[in-house]
N, C-alpha and C. Protein backbone atom coordinates (compact mmCIF):
# COMPACT_ATOMS: atom_id res chain seq x y z
N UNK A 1 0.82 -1.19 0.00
CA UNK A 1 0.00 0.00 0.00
C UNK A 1 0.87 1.27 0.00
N UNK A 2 2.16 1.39 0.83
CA UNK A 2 2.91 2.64 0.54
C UNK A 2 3.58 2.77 -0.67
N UNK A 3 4.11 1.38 -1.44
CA UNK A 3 3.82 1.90 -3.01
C UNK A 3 2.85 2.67 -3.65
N UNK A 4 1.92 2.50 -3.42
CA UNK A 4 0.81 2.93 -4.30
C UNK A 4 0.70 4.57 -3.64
N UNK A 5 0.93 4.84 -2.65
CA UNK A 5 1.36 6.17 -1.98
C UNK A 5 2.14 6.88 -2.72
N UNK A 6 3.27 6.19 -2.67
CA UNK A 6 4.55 6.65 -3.33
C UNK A 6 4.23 6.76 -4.56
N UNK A 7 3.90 5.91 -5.13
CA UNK A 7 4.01 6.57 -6.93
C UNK A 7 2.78 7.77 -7.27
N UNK A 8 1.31 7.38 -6.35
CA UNK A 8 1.08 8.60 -6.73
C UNK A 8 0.98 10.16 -6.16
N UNK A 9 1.69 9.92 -4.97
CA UNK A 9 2.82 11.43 -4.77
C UNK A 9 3.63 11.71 -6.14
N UNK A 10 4.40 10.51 -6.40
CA UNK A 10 5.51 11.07 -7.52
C UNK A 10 4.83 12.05 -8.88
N UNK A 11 4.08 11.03 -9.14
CA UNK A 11 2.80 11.77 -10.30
C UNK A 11 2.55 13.24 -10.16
N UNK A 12 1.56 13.28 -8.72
CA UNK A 12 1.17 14.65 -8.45
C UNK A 12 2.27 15.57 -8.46
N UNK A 13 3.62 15.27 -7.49
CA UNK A 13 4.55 15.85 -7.59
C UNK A 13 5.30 16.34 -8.87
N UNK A 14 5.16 15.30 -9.80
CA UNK A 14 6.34 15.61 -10.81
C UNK A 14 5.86 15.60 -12.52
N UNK A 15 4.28 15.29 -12.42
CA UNK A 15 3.73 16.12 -13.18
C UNK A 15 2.96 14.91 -14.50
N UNK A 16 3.70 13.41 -13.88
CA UNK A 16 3.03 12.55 -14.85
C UNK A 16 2.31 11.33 -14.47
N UNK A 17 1.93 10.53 -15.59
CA UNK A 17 1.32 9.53 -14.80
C UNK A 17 2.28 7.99 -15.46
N UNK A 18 1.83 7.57 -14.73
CA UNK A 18 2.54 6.03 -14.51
C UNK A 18 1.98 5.51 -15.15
N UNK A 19 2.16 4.49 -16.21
CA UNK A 19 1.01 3.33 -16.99
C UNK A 19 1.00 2.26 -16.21
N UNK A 20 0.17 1.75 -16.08
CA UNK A 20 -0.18 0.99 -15.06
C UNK A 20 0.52 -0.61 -14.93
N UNK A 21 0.37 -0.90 -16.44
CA UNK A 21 1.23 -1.63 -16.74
C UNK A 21 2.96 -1.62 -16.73
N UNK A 22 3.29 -0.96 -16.84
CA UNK A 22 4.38 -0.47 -16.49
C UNK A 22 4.93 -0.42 -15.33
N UNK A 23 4.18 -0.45 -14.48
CA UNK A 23 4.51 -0.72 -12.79
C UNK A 23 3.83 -1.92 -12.30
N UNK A 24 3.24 -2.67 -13.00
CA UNK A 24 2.76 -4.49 -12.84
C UNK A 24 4.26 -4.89 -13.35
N UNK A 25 4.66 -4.44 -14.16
CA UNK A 25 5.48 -5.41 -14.63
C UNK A 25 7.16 -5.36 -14.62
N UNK A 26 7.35 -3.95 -13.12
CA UNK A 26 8.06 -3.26 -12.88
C UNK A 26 8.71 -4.27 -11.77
N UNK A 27 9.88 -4.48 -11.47
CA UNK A 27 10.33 -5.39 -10.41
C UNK A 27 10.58 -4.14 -9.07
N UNK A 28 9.89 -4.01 -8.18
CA UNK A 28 10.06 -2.91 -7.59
C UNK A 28 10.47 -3.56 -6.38
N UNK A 29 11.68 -4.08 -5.83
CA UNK A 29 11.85 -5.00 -4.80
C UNK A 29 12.72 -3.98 -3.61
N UNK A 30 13.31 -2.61 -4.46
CA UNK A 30 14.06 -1.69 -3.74
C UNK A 30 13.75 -0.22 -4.16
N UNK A 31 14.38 0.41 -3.07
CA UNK A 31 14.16 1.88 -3.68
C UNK A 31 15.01 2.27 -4.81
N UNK A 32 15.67 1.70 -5.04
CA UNK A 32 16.85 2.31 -6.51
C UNK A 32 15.99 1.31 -7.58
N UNK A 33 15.02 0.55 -7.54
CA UNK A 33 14.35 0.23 -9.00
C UNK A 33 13.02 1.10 -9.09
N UNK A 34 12.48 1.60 -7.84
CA UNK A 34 11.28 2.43 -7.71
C UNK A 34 11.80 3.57 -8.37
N UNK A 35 12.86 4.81 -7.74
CA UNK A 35 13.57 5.55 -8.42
C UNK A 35 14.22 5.55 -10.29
N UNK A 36 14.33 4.24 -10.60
CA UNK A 36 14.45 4.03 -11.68
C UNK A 36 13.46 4.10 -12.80
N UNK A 37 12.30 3.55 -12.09
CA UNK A 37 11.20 3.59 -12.76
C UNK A 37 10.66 4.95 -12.86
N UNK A 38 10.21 5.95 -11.84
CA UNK A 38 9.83 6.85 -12.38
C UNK A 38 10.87 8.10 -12.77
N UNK A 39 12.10 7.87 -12.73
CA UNK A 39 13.55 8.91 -13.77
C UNK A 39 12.72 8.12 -15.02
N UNK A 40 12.82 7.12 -15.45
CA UNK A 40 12.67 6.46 -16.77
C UNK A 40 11.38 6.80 -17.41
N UNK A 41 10.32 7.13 -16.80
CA UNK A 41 9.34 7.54 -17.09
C UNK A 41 9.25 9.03 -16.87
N UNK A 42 10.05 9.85 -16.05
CA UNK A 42 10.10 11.43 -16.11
C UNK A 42 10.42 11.64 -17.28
N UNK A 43 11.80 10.67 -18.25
CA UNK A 43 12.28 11.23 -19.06
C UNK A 43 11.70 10.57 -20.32
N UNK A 44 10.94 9.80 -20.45
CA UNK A 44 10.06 9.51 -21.35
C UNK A 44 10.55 8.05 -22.21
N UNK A 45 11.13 7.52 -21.43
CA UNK A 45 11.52 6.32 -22.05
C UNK A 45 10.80 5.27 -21.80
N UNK A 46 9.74 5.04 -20.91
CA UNK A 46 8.51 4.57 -20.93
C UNK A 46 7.18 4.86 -21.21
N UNK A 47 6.02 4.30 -21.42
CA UNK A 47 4.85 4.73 -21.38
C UNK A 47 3.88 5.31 -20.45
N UNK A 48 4.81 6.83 -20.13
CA UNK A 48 4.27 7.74 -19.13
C UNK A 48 3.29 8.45 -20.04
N UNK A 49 2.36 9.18 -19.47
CA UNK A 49 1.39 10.31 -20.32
C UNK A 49 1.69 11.65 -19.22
N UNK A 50 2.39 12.58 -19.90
CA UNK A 50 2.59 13.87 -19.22
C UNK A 50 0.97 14.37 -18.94
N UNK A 51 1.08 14.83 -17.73
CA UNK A 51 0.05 15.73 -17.24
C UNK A 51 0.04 16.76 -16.36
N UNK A 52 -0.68 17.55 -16.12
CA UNK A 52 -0.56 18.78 -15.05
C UNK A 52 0.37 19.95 -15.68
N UNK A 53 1.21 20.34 -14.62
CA UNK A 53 1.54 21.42 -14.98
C UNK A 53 2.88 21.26 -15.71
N UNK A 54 3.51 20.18 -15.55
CA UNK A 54 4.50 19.76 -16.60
C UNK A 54 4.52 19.52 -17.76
N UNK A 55 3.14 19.50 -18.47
CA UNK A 55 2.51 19.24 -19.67
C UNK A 55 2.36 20.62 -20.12
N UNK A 56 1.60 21.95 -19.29
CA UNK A 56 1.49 23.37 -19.53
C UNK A 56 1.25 23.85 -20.74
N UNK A 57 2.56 23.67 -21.77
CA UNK A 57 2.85 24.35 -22.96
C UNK A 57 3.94 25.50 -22.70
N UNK A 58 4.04 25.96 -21.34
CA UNK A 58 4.69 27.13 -21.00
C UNK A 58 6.19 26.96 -20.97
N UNK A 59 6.75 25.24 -20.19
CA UNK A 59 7.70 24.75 -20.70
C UNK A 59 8.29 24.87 -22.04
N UNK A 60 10.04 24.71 -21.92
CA UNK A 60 9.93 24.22 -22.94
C UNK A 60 10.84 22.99 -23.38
């Protein structure tokens, strides 16, 4: 259950969302693969969908 905390703090926090699948099929056994997973998905090398204010347009 504090996974599911944690990732969606990270979301709200950092502006995207997690595919769901993507974290089923995520080996999340430590904090340096949790951390991995969402850098890898901040930077778009997974099937994240930008949202909020990181999405904006105002970025660039």
């Amino acid at each position: 259950m504090t996974l599911l905390h944690l990732l969606v703090t990270f979301e709200s926090e950092f502006g995207f969302e997690l595919d769901d699948e993507d974290v089923m099929n995520a080996n999340l056994d430590t904090v340096r693969s949790l951390v991995d997973l969402v850098v890898d998905v901040a930077e778009g090398d997974r099937g994240a969908v930008a949202a909020g204010p990181a999405n904006d347009g105002l970025r660039g």
